[in-house]
Protein backbone atom coordinates (compact mmCIF):
# COMPACT_ATOMS: atom_id res chain seq x y z
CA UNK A 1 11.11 15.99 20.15
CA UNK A 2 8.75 17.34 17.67
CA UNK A 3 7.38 14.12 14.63
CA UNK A 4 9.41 15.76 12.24
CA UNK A 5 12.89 14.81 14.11
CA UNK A 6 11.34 11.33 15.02
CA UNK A 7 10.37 10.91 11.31
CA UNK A 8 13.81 11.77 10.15
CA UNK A 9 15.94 9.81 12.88
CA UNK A 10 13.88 6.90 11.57
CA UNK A 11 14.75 7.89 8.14
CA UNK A 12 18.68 7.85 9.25
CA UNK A 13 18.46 4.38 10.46
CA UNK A 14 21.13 1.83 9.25
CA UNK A 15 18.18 0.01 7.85
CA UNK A 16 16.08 2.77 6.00
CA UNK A 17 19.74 3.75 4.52
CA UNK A 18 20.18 0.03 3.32
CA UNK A 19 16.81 0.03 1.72
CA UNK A 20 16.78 3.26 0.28
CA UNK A 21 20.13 3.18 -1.30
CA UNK A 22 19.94 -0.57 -2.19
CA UNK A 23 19.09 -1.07 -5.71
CA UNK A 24 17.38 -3.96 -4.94
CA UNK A 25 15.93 -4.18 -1.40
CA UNK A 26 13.48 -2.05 -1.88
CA UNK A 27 11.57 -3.23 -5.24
CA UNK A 28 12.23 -6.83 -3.25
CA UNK A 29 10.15 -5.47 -0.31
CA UNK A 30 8.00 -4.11 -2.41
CA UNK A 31 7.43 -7.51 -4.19
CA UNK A 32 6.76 -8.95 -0.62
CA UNK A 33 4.20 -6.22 0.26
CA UNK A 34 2.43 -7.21 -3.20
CA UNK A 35 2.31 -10.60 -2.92
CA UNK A 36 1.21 -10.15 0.62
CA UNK A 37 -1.80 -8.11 -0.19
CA UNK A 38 -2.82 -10.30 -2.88
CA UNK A 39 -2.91 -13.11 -0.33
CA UNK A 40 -4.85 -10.94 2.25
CA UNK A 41 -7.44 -10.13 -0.36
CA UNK A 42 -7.51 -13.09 -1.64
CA UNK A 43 -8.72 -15.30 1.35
CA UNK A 44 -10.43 -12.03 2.62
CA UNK A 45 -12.75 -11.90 -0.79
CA UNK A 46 -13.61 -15.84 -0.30
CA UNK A 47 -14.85 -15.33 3.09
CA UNK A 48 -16.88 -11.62 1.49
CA UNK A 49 -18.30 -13.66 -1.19
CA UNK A 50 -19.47 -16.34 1.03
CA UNK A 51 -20.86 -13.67 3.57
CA UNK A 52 -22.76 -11.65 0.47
CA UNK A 53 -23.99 -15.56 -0.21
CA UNK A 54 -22.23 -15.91 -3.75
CA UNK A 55 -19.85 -18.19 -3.41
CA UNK A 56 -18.71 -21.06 -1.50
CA UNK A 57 -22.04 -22.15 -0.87
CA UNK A 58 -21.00 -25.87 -0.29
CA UNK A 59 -18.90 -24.53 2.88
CA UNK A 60 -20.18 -23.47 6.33
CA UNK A 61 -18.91 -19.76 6.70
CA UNK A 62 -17.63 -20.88 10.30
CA UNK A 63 -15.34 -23.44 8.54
CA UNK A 64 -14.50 -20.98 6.01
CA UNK A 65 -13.20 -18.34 8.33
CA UNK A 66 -11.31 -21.14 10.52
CA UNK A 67 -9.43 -22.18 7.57
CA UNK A 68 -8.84 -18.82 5.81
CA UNK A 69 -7.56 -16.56 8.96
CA UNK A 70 -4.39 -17.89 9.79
CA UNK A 71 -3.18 -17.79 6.41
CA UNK A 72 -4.66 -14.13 6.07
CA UNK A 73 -3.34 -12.71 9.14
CA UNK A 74 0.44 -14.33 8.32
CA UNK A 75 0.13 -12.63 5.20
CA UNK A 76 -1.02 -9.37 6.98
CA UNK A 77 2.12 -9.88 9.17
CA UNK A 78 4.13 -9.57 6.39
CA UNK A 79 2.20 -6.41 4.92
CA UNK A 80 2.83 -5.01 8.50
CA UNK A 81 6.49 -5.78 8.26
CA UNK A 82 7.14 -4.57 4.59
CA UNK A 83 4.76 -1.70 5.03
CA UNK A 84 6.67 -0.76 7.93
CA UNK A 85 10.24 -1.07 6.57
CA UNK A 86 9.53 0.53 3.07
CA UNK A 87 8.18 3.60 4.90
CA UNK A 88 11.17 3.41 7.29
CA UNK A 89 13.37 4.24 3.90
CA UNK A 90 11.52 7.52 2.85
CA UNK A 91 9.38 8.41 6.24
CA UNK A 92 8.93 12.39 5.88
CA UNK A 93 8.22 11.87 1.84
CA UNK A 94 5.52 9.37 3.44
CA UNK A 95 4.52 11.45 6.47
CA UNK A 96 3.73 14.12 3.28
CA UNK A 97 1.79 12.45 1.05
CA UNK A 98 -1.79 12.79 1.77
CA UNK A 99 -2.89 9.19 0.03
CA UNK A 100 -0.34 7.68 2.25
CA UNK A 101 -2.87 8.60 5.03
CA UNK A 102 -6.48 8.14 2.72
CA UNK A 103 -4.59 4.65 2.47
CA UNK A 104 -4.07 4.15 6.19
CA UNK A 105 -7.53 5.71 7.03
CA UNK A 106 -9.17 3.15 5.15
CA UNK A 107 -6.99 0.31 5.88
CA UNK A 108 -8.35 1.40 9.61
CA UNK A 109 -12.08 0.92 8.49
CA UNK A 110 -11.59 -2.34 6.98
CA UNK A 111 -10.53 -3.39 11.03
CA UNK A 112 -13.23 -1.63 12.18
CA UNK A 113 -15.64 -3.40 9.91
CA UNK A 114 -13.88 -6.92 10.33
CA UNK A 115 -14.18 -5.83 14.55
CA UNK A 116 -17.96 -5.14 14.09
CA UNK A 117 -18.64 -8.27 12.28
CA UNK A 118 -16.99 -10.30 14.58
CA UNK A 119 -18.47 -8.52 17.64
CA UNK A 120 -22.09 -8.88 15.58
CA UNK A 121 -22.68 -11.40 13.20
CA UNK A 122 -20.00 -13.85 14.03
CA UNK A 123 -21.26 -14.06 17.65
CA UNK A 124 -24.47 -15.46 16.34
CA UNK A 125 -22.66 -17.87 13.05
CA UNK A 126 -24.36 -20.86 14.76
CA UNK A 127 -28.03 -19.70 13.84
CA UNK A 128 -26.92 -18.65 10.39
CA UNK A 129 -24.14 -20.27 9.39
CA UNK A 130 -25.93 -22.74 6.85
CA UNK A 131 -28.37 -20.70 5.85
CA UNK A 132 -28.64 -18.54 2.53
CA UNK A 133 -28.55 -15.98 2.02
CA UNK A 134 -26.93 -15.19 5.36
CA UNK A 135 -28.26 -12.75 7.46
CA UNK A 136 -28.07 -8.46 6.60
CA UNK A 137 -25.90 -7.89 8.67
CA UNK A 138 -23.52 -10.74 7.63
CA UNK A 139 -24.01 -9.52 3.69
CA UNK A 140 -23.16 -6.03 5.43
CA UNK A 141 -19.92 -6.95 6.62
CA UNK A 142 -18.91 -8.74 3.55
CA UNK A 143 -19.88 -5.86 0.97
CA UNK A 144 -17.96 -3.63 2.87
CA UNK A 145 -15.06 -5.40 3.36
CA UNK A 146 -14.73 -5.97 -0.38
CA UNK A 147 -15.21 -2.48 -1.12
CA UNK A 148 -12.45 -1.33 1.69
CA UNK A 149 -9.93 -3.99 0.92
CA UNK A 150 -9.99 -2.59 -3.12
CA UNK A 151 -9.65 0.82 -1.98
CA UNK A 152 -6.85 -0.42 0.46
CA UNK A 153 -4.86 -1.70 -2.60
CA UNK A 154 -6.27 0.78 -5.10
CA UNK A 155 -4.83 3.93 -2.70
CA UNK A 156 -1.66 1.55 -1.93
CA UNK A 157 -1.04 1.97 -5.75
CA UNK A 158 -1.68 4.98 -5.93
CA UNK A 159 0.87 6.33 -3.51
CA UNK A 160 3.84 5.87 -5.76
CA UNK A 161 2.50 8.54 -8.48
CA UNK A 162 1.69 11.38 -5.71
């Protein structure tokens, strides 16, 4: 079975049908995935800002990041989820469309970045963590997150007009 087929039987799904043909599931998913994002950026661009040393100054980065993840990576969840089921509804349009993949290539660097951070700079919060600016490698991290996570939702935008 070539991706093509396994695009399309996804495509023929009860559920992509539903959302595709639905006048209102889809804009409602949509609305999900939008809020969603603006969530994950949201608590995402606190913990940047504190990591570039610009904001937040008051806070301990460690606490920061405690308090901010969970709500980031249920919001994430629900990206996942809405992500997944809107491209369910139109998956060889999707499979097409060359932002679609700029958007998931990118979307794939900001986990790499968040992985190197938290295999780097996290490891060693303890000697840094109160200290500002925090270290280059912290700043790093933080920069590039930022500049990933716009792209993310810049590109996720985009997609609709391709």
């Amino acid at each position: 079975m070539d991706i093509q087929s396994i695009l399309q039987a996804l495509e023929d799904t009860s559920v992509a049908i539903q959302i595709r043909e639905s006048g209102s599931v889809f804009p409602n998913l949509e609305s999900v995935h939008v809020i969603g994002i603006a969530l994950v950026f949201g608590t995402i661009a606190v913990v940047d800002l504190r990591l570039l040393g610009i904001a937040s100054h008051r806070r301990s980065a460690l606490r920061l990041i405690q308090e901010l993840l969970p709500y980031t990576w249920v919001a994430f969840a629900a990206c996942v989820i809405t992500g997944l089921l809107m491209f369910a509804s139109n998956a060889t349009t999707y499979a097409q469309n060359s932002v679609f993949w700029w958007k998931m290539g990118v979307l794939l660097l900001a986990g790499l970045n968040m992985a190197i951070f938290h295999l780097g700079a996290y490891r060693r919060i303890d000697e840094w963590d109160t200290t500002l600016p925090p270290p280059g490698q912290a700043r790093v991290a933080g920069l590039c997150s930022l500049a990933l996570w716009a792209c993310v939702i810049g590109l996720g935008r985009w997609i609709g007009f391709v």
